[in-house]
N, C-alpha and C. Protein backbone atom coordinates (compact mmCIF):
# COMPACT_ATOMS: atom_id res chain seq x y z
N UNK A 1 -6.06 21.02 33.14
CA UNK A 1 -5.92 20.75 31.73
C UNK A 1 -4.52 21.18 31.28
N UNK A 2 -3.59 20.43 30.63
CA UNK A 2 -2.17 20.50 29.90
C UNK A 2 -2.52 21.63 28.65
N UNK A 3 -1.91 22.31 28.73
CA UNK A 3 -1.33 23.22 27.09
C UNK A 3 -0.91 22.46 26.29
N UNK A 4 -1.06 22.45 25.69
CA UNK A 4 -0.42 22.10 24.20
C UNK A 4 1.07 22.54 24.11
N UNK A 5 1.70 21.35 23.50
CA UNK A 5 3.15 22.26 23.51
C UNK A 5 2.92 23.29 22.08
N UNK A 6 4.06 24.15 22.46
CA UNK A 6 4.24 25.08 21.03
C UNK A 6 5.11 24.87 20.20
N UNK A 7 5.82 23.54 20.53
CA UNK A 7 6.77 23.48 19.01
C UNK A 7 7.13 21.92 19.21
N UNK A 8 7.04 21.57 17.80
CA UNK A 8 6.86 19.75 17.74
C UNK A 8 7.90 19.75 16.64
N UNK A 9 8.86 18.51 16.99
CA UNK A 9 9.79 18.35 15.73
C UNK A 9 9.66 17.07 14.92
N UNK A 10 9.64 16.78 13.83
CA UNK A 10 9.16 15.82 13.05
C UNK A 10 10.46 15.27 12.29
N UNK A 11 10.64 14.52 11.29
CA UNK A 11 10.98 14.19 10.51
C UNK A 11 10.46 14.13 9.30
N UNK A 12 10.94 15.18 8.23
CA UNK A 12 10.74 15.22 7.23
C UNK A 12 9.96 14.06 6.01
N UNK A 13 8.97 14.28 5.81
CA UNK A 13 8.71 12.92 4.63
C UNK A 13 9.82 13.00 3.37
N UNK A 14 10.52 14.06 3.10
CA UNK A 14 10.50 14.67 1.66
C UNK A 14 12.34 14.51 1.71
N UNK A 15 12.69 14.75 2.68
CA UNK A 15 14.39 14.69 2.54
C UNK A 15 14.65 14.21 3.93
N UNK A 16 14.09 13.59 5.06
CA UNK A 16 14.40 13.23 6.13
C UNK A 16 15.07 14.15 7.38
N UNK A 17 15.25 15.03 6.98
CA UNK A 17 15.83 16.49 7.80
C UNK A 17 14.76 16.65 8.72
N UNK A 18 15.00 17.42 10.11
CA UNK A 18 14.25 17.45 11.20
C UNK A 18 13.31 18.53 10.46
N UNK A 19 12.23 19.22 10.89
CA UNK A 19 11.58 19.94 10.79
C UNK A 19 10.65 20.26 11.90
N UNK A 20 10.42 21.75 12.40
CA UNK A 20 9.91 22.01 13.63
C UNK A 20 8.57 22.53 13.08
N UNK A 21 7.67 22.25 13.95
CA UNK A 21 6.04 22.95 13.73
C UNK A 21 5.61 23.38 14.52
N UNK A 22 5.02 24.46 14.35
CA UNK A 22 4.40 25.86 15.48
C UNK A 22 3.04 25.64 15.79
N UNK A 23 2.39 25.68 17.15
CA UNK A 23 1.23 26.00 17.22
C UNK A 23 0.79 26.78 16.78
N UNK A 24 -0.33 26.72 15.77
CA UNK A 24 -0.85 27.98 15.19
C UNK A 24 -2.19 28.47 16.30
N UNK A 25 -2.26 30.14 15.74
CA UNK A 25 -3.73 30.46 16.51
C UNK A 25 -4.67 29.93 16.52
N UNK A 26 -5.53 29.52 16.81
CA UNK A 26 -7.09 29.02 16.49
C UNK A 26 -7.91 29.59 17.06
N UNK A 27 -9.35 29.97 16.25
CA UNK A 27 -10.33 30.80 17.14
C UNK A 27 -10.87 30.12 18.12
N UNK A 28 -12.29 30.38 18.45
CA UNK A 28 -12.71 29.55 19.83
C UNK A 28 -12.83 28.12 20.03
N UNK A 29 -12.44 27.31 18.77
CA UNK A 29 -12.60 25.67 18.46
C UNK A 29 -11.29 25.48 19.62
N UNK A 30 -11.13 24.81 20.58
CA UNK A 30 -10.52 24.20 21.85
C UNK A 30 -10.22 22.87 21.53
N UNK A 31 -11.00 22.33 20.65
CA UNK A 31 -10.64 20.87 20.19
C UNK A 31 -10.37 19.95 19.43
N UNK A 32 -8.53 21.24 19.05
CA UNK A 32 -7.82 20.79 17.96
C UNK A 32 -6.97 21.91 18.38
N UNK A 33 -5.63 21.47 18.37
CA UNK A 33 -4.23 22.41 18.38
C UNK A 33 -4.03 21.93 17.02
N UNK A 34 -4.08 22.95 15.87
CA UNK A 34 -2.82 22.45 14.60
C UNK A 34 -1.76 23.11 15.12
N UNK A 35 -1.02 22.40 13.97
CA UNK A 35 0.67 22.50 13.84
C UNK A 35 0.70 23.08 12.53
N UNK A 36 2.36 23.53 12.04
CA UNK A 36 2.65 23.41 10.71
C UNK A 36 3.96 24.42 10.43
N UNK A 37 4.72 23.66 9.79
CA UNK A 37 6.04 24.38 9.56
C UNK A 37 6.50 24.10 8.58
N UNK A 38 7.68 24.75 7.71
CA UNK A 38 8.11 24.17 6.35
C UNK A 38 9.15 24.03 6.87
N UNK A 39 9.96 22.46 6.01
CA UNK A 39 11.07 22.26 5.92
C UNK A 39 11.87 23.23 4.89
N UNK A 40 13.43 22.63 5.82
CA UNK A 40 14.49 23.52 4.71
C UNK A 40 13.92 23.55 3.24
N UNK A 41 13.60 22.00 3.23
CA UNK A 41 13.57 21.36 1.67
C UNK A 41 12.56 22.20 0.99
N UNK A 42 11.58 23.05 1.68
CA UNK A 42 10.51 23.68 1.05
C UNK A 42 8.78 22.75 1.55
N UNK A 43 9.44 21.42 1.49
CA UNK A 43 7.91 20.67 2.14
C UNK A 43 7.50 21.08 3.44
N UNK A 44 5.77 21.58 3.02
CA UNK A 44 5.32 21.82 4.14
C UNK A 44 4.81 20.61 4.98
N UNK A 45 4.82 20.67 6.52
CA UNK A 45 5.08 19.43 7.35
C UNK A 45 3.30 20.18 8.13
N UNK A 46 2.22 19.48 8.01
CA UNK A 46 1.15 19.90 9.44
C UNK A 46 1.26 18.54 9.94
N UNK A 47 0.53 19.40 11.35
CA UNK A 47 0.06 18.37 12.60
C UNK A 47 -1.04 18.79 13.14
N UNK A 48 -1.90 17.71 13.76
CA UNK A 48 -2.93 18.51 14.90
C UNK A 48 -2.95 17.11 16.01
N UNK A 49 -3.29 17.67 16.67
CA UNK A 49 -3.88 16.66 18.08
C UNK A 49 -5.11 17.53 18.39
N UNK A 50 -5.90 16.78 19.27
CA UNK A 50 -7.32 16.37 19.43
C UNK A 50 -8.43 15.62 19.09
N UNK A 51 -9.39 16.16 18.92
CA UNK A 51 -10.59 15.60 17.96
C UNK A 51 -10.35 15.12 16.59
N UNK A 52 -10.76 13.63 16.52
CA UNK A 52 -10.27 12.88 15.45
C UNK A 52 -10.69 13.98 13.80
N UNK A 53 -12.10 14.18 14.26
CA UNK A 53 -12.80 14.88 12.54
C UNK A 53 -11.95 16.02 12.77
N UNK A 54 -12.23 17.14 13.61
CA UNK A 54 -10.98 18.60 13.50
C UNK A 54 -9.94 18.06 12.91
N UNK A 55 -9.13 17.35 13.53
CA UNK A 55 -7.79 16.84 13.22
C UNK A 55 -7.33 16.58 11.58
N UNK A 56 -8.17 15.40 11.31
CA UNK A 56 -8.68 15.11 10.26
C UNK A 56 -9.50 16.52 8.93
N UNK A 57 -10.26 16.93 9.45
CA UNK A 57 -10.24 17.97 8.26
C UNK A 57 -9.36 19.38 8.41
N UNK A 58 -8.66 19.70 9.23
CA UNK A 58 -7.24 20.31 9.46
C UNK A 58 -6.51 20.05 8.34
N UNK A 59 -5.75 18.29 8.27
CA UNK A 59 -4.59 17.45 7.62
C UNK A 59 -5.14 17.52 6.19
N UNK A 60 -6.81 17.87 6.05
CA UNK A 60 -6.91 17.51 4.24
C UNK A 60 -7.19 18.63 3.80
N UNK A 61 -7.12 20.31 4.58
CA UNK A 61 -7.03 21.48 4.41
C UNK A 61 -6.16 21.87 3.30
N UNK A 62 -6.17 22.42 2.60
CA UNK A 62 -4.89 22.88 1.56
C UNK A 62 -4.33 24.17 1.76
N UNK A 63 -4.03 24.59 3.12
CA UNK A 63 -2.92 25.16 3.56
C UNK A 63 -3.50 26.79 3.69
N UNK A 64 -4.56 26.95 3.55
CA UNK A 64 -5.63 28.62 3.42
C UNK A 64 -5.78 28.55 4.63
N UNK A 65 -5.93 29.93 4.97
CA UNK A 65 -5.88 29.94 6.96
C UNK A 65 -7.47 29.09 7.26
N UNK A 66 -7.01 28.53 8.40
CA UNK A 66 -7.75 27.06 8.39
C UNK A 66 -8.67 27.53 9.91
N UNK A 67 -9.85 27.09 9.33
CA UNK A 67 -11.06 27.91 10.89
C UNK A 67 -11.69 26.29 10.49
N UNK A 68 -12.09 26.28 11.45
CA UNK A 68 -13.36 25.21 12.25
C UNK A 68 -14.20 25.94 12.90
N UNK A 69 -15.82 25.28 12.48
CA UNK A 69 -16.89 25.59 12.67
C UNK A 69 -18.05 24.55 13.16
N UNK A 70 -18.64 24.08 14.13
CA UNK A 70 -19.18 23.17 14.11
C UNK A 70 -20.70 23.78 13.24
């Protein structure tokens, strides 16, 4: 099984400037790496890969330390 990388660079929605995002911790949920980093600009940038729903209710999270629970 591949690791997850630990740092993803994006392009900004907000001013187009690169922006890098960190693997964050996650407890025992395995099936979902988020991301998330702020740009210079102040916009915060997430990501996740894996499981479409994790993934998905990760991205519509509003930014409070974020746990998954089945």
């Amino acid at each position: 099984m591949l690791k997850p990388a630990r740092i993803l660079t994006f392009k900004c929605a907000k001013c187009a400037k690169a922006v890098k995002v960190f693997l964050q911790k996650v407890s025992a949920c395995s099936h979902v790496q988020p991301y998330q980093g702020i740009c210079s600009c102040g916009e915060i940038r997430r990501h996740a890969t894996g499981n479409a729903a994790a993934v998905q209710s990760y991205l519509q999270s509003t930014g409070e330390a974020w746990t998954h629970h089945h």
